[in-house]
Protein backbone atom coordinates (compact mmCIF):
# COMPACT_ATOMS: atom_id res chain seq x y z
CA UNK A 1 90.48 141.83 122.01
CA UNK A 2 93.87 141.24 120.17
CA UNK A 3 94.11 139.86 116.44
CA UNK A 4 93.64 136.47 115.67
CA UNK A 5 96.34 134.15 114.67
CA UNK A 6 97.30 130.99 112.58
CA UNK A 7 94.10 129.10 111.73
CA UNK A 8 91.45 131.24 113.24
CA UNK A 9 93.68 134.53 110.72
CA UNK A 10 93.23 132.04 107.72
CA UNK A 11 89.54 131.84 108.28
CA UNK A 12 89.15 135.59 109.72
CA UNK A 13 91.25 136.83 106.31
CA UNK A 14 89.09 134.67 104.04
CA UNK A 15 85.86 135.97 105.61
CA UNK A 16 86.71 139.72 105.15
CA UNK A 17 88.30 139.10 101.36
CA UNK A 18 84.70 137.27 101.21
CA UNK A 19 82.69 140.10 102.12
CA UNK A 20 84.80 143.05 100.06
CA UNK A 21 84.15 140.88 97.32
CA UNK A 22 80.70 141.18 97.78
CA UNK A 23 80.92 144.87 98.70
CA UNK A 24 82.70 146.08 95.88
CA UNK A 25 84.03 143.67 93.49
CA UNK A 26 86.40 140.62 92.73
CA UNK A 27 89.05 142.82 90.98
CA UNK A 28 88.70 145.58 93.99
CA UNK A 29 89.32 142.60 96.16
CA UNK A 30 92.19 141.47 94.74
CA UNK A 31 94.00 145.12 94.48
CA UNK A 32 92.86 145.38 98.81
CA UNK A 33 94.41 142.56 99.58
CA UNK A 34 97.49 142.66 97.34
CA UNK A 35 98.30 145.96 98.48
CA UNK A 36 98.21 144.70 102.07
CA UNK A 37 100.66 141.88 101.42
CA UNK A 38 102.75 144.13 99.92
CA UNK A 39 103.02 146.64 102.81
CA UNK A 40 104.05 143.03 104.78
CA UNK A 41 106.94 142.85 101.85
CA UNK A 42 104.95 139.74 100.23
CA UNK A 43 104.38 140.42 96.50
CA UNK A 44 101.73 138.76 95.27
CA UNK A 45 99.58 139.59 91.70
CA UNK A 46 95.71 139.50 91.21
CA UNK A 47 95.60 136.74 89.82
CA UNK A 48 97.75 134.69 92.55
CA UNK A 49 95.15 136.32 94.94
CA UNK A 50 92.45 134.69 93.21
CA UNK A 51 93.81 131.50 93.34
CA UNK A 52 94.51 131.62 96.64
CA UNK A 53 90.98 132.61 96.72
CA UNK A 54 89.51 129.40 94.58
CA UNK A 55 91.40 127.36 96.87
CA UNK A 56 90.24 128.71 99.60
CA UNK A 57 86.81 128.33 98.74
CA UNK A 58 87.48 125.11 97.07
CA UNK A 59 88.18 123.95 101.30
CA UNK A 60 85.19 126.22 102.38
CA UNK A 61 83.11 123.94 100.39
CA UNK A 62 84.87 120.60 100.99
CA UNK A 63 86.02 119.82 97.69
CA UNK A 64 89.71 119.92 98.82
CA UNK A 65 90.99 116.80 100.98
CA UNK A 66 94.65 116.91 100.74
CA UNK A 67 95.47 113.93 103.53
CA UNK A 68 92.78 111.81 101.34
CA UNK A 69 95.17 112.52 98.31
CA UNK A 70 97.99 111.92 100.32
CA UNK A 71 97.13 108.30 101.41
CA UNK A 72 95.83 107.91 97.78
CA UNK A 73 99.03 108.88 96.43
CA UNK A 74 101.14 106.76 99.13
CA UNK A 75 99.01 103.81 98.10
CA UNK A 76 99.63 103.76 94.23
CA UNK A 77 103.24 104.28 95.23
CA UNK A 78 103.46 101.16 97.30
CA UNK A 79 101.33 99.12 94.79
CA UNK A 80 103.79 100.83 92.31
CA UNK A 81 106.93 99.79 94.17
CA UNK A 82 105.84 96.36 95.21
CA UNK A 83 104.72 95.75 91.48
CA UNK A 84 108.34 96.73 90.32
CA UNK A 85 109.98 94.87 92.55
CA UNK A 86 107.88 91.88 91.90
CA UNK A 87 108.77 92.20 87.98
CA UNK A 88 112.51 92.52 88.85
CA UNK A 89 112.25 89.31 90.27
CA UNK A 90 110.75 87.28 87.37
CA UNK A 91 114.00 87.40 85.42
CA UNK A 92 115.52 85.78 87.97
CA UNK A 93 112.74 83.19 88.95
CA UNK A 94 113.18 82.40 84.82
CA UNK A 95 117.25 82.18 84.84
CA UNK A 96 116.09 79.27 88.01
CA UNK A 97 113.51 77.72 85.76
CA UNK A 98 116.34 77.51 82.71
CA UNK A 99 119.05 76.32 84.89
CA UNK A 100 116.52 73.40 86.28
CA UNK A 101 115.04 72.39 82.52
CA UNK A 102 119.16 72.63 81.72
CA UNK A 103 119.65 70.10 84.74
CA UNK A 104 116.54 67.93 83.76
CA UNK A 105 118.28 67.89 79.97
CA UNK A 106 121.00 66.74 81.17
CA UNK A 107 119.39 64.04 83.75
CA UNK A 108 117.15 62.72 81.12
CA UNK A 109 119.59 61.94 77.84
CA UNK A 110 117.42 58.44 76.79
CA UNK A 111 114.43 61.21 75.84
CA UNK A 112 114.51 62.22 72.26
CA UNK A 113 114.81 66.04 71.49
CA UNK A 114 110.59 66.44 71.01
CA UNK A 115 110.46 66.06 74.63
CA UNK A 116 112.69 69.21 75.44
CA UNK A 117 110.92 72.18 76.64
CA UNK A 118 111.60 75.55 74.48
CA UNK A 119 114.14 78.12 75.26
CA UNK A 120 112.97 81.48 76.06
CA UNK A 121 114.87 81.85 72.28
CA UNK A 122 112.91 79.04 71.08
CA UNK A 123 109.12 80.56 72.38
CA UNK A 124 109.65 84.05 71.58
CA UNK A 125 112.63 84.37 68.68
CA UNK A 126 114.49 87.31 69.64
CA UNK A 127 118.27 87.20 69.46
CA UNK A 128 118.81 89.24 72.01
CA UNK A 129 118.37 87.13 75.54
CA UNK A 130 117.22 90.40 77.19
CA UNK A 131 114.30 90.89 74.86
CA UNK A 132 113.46 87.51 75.29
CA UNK A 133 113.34 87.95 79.06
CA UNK A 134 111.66 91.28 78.91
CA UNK A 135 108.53 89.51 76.70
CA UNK A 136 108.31 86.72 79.04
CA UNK A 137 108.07 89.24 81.57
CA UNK A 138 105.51 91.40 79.44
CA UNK A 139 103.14 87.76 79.29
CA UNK A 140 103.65 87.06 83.06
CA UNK A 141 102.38 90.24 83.55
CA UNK A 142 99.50 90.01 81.49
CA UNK A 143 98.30 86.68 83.03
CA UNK A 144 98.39 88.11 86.49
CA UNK A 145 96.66 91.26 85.40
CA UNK A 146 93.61 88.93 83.36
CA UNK A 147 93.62 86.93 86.66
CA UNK A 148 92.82 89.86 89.30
């Protein structure tokens, strides 16, 4: 019968580091298998052998689902991305809203100055148009997030 390879290895090395663990001893364990990895020109220390080992285990026991984590991770990315790209549009969607309460200014002259609507300037007093923007942006935010 010849050796196993690729998966059915992985789960025929596991198995016999499994069983000299239970024959001798974790650290004897570690010192078999490390010395066999070496003789392959892999250097690897104890203690990388027992991770390998808690990992391996960890998978045994199905308390390792990597393509779960994956999708999870791919998710909050896209939620992440679409969320970013969303807020870099608000500035813009405000420069619109300014340029059209400009316009209406300019359209409706006979209305005395209590009927203006505030600047960004005006709501949020920052010199600095940018900051003004960026807490706009900060309350937009926060309404959307109280309204999910």
């Amino acid at each position: 019968m010849s050796e196993p390879t690729g998966t059915a290895n992985i789960l025929h090395q596991f198995t016999a580091y499994n069983q000299l663990r239970e024959d001798y001893s974790p650290e004897v364990a570690n010192v078999i298998t490390q010395k066999n990895l070496g003789r392959h020109n892999i250097h690897a220390t104890p203690g990388e052998i027992e991770a390998w080992h808690r990992i391996n285990t960890a998978a045994a026991n199905a308390k390792l689902n990597i393509p779960a984590e994956r999708s999870t991770a791919e998710t909050l990315g896209k939620a992440s991305t679409a969320a970013i790209l969303e807020a870099a549009s608000i500035p813009h969607a405000i420069e619109e809203l300014e340029t059209t309460f400009a316009a209406d200014e300019n359209l409706d002259e006979d209305e005395t100055e209590e009927d203006e609507r505030p600047s960004l300037a005006d709501m949020y007093g920052y010199e600095n148009d940018e900051d003004n923007e960026e807490a706009a942006l900060d309350d937009v935010l926060k309404a959307r997030e109280r309204a999910d």
